[in-house]
PDB file of N, CA and C in Angstrom:
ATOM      1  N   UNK A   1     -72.989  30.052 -49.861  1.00  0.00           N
ATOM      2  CA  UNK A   1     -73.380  29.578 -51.166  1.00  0.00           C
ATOM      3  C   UNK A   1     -74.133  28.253 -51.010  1.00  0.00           C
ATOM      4  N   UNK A   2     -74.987  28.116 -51.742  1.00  0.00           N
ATOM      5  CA  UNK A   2     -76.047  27.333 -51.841  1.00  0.00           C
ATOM      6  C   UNK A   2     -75.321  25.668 -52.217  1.00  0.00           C
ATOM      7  N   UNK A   3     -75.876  24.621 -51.871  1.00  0.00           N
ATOM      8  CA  UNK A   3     -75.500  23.146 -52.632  1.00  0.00           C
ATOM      9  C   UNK A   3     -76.540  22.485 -53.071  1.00  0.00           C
ATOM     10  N   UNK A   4     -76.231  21.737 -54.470  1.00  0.00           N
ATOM     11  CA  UNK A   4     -77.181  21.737 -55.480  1.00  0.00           C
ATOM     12  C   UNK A   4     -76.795  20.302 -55.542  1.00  0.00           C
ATOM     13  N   UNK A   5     -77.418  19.153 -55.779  1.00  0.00           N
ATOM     14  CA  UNK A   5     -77.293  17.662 -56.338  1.00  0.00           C
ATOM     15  C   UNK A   5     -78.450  17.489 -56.926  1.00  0.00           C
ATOM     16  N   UNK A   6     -77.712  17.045 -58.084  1.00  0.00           N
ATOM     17  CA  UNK A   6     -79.003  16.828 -59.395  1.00  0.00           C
ATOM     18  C   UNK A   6     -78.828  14.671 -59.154  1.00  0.00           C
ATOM     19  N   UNK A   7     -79.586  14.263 -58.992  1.00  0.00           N
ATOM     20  CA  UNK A   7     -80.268  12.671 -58.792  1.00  0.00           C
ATOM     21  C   UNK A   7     -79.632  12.487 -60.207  1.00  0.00           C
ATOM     22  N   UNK A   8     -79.810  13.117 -61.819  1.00  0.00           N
ATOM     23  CA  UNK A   8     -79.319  12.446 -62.591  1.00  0.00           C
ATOM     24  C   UNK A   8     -78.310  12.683 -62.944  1.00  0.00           C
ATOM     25  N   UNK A   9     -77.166  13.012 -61.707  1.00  0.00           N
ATOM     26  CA  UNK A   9     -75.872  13.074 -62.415  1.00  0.00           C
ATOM     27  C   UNK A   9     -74.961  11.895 -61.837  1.00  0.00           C
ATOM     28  N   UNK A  10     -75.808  11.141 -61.161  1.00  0.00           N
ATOM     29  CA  UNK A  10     -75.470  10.158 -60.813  1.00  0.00           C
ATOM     30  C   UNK A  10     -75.884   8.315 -61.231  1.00  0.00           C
ATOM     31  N   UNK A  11     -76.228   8.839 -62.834  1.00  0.00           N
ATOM     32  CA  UNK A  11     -77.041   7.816 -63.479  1.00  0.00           C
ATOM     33  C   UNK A  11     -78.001   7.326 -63.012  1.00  0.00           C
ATOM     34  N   UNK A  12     -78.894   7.588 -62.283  1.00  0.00           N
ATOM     35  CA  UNK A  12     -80.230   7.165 -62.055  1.00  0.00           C
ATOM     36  C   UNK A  12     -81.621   7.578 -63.175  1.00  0.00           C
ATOM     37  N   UNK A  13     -81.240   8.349 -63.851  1.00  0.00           N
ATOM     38  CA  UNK A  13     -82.356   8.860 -64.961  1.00  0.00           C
ATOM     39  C   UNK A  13     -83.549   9.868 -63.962  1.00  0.00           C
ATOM     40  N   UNK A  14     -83.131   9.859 -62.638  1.00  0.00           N
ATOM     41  CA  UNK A  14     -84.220  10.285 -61.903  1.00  0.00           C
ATOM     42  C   UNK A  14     -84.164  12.248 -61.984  1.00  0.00           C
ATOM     43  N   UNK A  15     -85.156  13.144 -61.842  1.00  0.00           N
ATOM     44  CA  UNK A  15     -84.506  14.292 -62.479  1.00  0.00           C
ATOM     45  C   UNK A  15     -84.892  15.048 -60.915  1.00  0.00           C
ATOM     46  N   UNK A  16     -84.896  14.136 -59.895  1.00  0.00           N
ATOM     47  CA  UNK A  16     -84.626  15.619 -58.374  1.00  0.00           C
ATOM     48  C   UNK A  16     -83.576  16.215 -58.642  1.00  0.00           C
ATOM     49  N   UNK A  17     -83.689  17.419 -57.792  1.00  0.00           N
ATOM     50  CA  UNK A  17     -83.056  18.197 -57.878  1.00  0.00           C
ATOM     51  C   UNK A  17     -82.992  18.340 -56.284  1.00  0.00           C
ATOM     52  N   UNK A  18     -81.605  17.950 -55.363  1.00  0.00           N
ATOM     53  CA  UNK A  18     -82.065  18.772 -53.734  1.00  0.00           C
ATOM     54  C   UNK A  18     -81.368  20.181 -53.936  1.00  0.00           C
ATOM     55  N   UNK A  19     -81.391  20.744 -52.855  1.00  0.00           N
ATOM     56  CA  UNK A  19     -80.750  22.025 -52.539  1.00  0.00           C
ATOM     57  C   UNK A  19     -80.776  22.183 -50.817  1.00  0.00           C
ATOM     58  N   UNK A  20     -79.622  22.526 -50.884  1.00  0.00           N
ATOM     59  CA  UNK A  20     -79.639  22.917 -48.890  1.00  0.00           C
ATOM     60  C   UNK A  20     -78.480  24.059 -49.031  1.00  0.00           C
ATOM     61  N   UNK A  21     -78.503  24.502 -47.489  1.00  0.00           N
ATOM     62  CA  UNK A  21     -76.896  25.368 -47.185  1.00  0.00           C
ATOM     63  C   UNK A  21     -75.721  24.741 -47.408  1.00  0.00           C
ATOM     64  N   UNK A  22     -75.953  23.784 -47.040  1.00  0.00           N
ATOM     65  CA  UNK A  22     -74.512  23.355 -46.599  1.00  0.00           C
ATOM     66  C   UNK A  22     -74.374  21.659 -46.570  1.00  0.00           C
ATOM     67  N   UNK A  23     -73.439  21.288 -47.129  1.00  0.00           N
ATOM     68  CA  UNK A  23     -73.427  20.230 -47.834  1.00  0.00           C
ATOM     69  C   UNK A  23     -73.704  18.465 -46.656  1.00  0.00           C
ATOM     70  N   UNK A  24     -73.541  19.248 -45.187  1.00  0.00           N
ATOM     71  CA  UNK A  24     -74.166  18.063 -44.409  1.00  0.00           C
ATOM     72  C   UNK A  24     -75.642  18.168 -44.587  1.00  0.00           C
ATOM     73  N   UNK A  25     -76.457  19.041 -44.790  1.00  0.00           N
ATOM     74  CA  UNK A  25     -77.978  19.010 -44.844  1.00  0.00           C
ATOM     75  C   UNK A  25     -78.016  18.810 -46.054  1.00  0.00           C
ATOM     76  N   UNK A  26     -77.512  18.836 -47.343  1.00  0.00           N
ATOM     77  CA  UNK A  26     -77.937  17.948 -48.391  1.00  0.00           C
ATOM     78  C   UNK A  26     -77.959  16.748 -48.206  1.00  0.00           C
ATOM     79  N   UNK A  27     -76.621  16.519 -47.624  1.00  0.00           N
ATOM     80  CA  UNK A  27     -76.409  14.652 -47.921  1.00  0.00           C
ATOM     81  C   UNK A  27     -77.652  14.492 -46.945  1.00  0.00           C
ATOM     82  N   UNK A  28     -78.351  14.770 -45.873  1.00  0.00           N
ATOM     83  CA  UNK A  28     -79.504  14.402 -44.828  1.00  0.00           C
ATOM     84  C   UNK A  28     -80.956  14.561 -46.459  1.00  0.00           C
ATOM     85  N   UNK A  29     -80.758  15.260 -46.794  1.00  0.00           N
ATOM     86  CA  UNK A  29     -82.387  15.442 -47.501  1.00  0.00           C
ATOM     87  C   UNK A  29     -81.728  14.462 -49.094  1.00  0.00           C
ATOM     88  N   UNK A  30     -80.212  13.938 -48.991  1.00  0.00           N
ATOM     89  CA  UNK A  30     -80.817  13.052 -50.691  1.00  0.00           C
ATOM     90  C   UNK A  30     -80.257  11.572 -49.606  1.00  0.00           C
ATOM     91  N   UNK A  31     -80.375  11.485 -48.197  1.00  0.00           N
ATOM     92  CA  UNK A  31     -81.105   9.975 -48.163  1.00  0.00           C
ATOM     93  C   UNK A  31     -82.375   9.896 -48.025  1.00  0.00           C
ATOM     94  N   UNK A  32     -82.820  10.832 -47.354  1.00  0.00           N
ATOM     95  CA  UNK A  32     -84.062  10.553 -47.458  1.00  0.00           C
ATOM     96  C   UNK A  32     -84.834  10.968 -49.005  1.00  0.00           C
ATOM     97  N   UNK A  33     -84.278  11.027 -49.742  1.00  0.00           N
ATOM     98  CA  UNK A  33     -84.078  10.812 -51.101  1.00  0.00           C
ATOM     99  C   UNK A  33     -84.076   9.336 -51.991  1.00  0.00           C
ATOM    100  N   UNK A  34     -82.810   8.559 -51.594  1.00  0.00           N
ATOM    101  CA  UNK A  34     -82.459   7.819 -51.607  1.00  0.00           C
ATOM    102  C   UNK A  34     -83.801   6.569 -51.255  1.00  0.00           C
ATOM    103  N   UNK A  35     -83.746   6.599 -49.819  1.00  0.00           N
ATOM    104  CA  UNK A  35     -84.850   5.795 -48.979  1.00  0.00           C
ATOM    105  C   UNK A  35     -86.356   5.525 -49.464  1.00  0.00           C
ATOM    106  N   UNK A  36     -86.841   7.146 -49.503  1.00  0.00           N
ATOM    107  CA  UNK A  36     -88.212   7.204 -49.938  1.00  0.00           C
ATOM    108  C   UNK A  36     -88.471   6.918 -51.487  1.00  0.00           C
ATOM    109  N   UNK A  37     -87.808   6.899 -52.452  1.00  0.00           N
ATOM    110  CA  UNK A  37     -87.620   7.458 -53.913  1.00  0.00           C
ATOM    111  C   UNK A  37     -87.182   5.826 -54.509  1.00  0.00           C
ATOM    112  N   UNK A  38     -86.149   5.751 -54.108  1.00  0.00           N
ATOM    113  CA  UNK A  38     -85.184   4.317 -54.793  1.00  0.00           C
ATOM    114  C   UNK A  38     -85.304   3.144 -53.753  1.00  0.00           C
ATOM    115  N   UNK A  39     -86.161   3.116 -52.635  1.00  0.00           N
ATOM    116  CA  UNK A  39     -86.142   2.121 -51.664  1.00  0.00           C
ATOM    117  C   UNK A  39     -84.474   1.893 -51.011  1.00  0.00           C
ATOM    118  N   UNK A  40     -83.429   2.925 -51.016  1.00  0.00           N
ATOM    119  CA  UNK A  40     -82.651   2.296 -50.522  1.00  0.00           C
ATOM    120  C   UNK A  40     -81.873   3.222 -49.600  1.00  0.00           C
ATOM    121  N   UNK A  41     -81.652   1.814 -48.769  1.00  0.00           N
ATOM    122  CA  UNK A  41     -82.170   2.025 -47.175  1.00  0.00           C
ATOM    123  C   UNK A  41     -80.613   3.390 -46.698  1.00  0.00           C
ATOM    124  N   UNK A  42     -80.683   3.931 -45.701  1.00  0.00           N
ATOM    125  CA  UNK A  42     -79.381   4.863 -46.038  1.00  0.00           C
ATOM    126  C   UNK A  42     -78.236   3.836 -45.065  1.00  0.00           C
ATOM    127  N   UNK A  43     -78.464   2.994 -44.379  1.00  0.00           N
ATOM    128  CA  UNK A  43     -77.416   1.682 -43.473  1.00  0.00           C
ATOM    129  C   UNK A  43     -76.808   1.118 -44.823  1.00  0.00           C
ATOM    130  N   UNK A  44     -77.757   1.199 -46.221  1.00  0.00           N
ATOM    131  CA  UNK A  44     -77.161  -0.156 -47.239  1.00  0.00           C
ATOM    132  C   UNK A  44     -76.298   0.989 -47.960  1.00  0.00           C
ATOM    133  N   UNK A  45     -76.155   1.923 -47.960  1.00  0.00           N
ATOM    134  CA  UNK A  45     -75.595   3.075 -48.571  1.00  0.00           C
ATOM    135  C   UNK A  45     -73.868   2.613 -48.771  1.00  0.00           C
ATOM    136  N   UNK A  46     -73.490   2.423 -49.806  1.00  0.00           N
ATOM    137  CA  UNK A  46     -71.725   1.921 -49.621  1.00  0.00           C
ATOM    138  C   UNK A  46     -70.958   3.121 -49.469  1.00  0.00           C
ATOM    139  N   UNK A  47     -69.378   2.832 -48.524  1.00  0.00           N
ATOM    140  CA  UNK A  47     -68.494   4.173 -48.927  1.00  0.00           C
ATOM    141  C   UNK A  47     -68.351   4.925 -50.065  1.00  0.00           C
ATOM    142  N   UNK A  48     -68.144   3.868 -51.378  1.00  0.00           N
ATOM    143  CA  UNK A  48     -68.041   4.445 -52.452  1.00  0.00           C
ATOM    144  C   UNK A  48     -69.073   4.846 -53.300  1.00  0.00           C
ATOM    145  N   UNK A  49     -70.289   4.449 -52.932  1.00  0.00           N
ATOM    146  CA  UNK A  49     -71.560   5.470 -53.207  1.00  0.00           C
ATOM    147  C   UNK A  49     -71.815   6.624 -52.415  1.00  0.00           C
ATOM    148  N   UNK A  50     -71.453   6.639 -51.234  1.00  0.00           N
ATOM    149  CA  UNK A  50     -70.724   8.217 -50.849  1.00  0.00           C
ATOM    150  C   UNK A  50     -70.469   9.271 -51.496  1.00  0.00           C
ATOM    151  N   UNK A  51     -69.166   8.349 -51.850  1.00  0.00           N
ATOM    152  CA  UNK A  51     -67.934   9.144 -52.450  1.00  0.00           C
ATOM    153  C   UNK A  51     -68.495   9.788 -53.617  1.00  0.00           C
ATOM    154  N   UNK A  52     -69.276   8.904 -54.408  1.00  0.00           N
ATOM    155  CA  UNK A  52     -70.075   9.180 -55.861  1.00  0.00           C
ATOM    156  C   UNK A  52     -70.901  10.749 -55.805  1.00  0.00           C
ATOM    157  N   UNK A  53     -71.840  10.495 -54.574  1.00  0.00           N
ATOM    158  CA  UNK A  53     -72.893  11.594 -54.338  1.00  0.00           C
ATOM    159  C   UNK A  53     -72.123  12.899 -53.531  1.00  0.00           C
ATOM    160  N   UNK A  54     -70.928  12.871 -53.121  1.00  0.00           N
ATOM    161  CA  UNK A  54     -70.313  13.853 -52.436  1.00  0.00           C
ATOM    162  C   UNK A  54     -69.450  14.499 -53.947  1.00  0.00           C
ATOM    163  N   UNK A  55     -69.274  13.882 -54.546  1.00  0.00           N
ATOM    164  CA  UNK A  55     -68.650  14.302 -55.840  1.00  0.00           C
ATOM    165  C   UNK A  55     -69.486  15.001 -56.928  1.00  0.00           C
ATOM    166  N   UNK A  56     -70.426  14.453 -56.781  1.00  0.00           N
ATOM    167  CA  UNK A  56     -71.604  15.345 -57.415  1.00  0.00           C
ATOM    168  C   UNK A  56     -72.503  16.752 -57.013  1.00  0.00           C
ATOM    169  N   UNK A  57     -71.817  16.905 -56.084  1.00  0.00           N
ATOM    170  CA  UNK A  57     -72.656  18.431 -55.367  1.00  0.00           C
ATOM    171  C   UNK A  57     -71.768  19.066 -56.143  1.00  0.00           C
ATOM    172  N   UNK A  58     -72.553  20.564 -56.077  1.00  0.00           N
ATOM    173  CA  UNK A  58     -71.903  21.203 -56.783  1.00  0.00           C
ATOM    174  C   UNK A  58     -72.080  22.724 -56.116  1.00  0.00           C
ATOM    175  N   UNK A  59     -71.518  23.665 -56.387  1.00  0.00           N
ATOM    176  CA  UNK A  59     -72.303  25.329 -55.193  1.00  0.00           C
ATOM    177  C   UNK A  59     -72.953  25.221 -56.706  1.00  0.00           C
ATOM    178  N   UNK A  60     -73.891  25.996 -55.839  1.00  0.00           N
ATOM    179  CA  UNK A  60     -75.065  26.713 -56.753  1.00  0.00           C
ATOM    180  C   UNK A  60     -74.970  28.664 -57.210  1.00  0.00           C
TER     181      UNK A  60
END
């Protein structure tokens, strides 16, 4: 089953949408999300902004 993170369910107003297999290759394609998009860097990334974006996947 597919994994889906929507950018605005994490209050950013931003409306990406990623999608991968499997939820380590999402979190890889929404820093470079993160990085390219919001300037922020994936080293400045906090645990509990982690926690935020791992809570927000969802199966598709």
């Amino acid at each position: 089953m597919a994994k889906v993170l929507r950018c605005s369910d994490l209050g950013t107003g931003c409306p990406k949408e990623i999608r991968a297999a499997t939820e380590d290759e999402l979190l890889k394609l929404a820093a470079e999300h993160a990085e390219k998009d919001h300037g922020i860097s994936v080293a400045m990334i906090p645990p509990s902004m982690l926690a935020m974006v791992k809570a927000a996947i969802k199966d598709e």
